[in-house]
C-alpha atoms as a PDB file:
ATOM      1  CA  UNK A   1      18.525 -10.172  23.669  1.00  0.00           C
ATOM      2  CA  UNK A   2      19.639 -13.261  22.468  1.00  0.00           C
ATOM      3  CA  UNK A   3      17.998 -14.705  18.924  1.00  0.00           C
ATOM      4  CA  UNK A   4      18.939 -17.971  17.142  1.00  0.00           C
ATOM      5  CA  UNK A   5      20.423 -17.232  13.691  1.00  0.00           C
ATOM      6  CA  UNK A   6      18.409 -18.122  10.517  1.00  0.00           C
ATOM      7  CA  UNK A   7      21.072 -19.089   8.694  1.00  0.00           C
ATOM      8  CA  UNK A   8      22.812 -21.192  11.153  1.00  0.00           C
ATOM      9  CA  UNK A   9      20.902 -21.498  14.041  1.00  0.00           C
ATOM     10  CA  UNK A  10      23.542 -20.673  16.402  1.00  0.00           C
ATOM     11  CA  UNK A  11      23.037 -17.478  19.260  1.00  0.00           C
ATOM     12  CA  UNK A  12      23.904 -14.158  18.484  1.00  0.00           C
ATOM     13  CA  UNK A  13      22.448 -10.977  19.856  1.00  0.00           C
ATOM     14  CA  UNK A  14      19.830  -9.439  17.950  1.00  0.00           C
ATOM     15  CA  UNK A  15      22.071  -6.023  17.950  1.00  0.00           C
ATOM     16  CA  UNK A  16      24.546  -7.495  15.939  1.00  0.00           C
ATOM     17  CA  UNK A  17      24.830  -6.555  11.854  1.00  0.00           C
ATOM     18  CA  UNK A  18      25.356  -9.666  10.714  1.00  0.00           C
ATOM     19  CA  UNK A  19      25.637 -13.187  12.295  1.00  0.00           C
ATOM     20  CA  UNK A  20      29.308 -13.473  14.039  1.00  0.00           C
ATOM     21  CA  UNK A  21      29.381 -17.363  12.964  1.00  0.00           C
ATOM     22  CA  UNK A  22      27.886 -17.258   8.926  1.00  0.00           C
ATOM     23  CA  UNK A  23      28.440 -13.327   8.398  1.00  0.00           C
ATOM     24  CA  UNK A  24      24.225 -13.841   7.620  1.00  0.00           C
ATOM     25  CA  UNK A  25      22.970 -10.098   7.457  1.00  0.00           C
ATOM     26  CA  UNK A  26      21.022 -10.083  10.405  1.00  0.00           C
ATOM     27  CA  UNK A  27      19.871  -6.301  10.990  1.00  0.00           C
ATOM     28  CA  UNK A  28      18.441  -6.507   7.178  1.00  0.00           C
ATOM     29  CA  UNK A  29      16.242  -9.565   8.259  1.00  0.00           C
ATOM     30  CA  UNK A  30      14.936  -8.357  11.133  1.00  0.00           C
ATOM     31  CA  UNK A  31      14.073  -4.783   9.226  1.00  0.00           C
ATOM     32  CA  UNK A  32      12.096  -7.240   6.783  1.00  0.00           C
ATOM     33  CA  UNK A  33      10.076  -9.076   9.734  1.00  0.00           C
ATOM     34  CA  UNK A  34       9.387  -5.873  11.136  1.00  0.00           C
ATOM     35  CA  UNK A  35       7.993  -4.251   8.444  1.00  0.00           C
ATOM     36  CA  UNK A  36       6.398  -7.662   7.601  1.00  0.00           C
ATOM     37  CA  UNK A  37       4.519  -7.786  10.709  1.00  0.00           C
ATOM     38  CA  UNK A  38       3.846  -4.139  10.320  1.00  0.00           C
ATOM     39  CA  UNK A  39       1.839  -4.707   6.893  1.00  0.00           C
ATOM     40  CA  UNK A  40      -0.061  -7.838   8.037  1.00  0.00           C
ATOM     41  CA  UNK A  41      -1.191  -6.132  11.083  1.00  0.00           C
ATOM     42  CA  UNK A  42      -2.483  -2.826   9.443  1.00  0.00           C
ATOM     43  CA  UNK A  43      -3.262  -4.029   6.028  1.00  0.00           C
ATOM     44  CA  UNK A  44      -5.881  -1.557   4.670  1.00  0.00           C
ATOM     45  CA  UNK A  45      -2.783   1.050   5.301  1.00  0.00           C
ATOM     46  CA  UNK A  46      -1.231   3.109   2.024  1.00  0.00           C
ATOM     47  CA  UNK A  47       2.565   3.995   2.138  1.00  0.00           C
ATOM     48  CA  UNK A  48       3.456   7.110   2.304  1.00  0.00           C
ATOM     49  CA  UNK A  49       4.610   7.635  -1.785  1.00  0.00           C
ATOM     50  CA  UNK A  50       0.327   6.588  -2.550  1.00  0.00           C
ATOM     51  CA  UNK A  51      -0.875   9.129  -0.069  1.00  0.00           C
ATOM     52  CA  UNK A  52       1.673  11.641  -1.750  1.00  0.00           C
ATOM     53  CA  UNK A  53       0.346  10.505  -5.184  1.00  0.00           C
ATOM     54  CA  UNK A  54      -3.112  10.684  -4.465  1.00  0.00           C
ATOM     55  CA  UNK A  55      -3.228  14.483  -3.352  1.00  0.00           C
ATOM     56  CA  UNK A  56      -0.861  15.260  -6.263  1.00  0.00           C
ATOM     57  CA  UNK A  57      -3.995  13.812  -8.775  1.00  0.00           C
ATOM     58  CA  UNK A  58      -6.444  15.167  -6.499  1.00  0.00           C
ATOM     59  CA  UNK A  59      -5.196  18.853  -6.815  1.00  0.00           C
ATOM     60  CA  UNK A  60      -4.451  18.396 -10.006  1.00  0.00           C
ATOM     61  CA  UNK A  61      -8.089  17.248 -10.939  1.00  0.00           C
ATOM     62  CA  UNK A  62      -9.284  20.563  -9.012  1.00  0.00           C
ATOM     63  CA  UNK A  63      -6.552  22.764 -11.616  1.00  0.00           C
ATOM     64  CA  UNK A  64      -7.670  20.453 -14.704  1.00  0.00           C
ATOM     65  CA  UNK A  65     -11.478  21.574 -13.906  1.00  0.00           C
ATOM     66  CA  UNK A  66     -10.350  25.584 -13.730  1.00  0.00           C
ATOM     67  CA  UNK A  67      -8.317  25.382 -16.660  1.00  0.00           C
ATOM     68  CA  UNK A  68     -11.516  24.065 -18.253  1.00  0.00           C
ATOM     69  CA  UNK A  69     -13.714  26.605 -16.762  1.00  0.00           C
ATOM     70  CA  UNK A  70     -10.792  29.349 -18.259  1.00  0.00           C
ATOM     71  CA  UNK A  71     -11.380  28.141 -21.878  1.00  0.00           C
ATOM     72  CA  UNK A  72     -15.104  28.216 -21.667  1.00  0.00           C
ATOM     73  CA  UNK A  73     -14.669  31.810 -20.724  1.00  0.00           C
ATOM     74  CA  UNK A  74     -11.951  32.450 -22.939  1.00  0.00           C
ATOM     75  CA  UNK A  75     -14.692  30.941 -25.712  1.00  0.00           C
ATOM     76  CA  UNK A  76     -17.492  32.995 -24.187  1.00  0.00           C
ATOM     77  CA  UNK A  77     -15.749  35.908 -24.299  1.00  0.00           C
ATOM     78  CA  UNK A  78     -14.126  35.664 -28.373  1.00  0.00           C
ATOM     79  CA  UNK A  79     -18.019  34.752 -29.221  1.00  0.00           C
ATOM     80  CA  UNK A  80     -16.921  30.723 -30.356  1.00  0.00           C
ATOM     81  CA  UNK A  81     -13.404  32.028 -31.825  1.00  0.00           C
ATOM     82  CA  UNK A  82     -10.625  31.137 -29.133  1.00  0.00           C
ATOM     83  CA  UNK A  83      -8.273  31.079 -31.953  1.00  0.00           C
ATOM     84  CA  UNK A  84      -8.122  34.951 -33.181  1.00  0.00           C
ATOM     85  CA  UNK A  85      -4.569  36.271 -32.890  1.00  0.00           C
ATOM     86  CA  UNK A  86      -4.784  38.588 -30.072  1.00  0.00           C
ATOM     87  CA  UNK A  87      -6.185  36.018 -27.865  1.00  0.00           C
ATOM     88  CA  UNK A  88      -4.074  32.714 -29.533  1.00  0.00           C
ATOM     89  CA  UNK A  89      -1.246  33.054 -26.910  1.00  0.00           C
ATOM     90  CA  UNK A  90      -4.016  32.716 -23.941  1.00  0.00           C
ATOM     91  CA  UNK A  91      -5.793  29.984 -25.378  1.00  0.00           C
ATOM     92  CA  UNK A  92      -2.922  27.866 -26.270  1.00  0.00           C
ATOM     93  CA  UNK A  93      -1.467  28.237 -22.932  1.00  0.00           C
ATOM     94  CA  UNK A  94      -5.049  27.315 -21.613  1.00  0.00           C
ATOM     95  CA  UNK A  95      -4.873  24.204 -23.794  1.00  0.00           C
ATOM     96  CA  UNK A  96      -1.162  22.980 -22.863  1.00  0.00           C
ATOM     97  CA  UNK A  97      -2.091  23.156 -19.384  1.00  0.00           C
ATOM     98  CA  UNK A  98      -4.975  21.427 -19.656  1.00  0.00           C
ATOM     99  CA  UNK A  99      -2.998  18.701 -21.357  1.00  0.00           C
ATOM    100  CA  UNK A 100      -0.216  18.861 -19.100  1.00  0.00           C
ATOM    101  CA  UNK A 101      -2.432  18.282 -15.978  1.00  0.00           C
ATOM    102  CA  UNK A 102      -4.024  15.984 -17.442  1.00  0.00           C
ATOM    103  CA  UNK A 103      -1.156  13.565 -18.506  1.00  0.00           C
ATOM    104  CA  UNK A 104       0.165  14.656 -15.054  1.00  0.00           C
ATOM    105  CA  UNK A 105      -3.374  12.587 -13.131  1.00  0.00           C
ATOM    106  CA  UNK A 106      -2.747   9.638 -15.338  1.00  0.00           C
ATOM    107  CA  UNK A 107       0.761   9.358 -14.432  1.00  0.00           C
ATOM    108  CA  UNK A 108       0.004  10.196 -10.969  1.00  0.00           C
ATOM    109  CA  UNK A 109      -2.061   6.919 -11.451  1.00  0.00           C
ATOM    110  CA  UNK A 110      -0.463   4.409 -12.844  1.00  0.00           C
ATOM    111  CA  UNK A 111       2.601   5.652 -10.116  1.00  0.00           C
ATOM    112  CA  UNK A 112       0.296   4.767  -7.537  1.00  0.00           C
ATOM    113  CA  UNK A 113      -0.865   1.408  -8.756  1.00  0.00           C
ATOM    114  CA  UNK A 114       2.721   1.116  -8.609  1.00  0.00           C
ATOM    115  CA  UNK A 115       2.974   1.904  -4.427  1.00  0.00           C
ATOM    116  CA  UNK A 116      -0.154   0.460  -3.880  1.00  0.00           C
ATOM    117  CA  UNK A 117       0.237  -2.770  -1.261  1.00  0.00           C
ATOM    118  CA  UNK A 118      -1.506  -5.876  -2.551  1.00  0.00           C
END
């Protein structure tokens, strides 16, 4: 099919790289409209790196809550002393997870204010 240039305004088929009279890139432009049209026709629609971002910081919210529910066991268990030395190795692990996950669901936030469309 034949499409007028932006650039120029001259003919040139629409399977064409770039335009044969200005060198205009011609494939990249009509990738953009596409994908232009695309987003102003489904607009409530996520891209794919969100919906991968949001079930990263949902699971991780469900590990966070376990790892929470560990140390209040761990606590139960040492009668309020997580800390004694045969049981410092668990707890500390319990607690770097629990800040690891938890850094990891406010990254996995801000990363997806960052792929959220407008």
């Amino acid at each position: 099919m034949l499409i007028n240039c932006p650039e120029c305004g001259k003919e040139i088929s629409d399977e064409s790289k770039q335009c044969v009279h200005c060198g205009f890139p011609i494939a990249r432009y009509l990738n953009q409209q596409r994908e232009k049209e695309y987003i102003e026709q489904n607009p409530n629609e996520q891209p794919k790196a969100y919906k991968v971002f949001n079930i990263i910081q949902f699971v991780s919210c469900i590990i966070l809550l376990l790892f929470i529910l560990a140390f209040i066991v761990v606590y139960a268990f040492t009668s309020g002393n997580p800390f004694k030395d045969d049981i410092l190795p668990l707890t500390v692990f319990i607690i770097s997870e629990i800040v690891g996950i938890a850094i990891d669901i406010i990254v996995c936030g801000i990363l997806k204010a960052c792929f959220r469309r407008k």
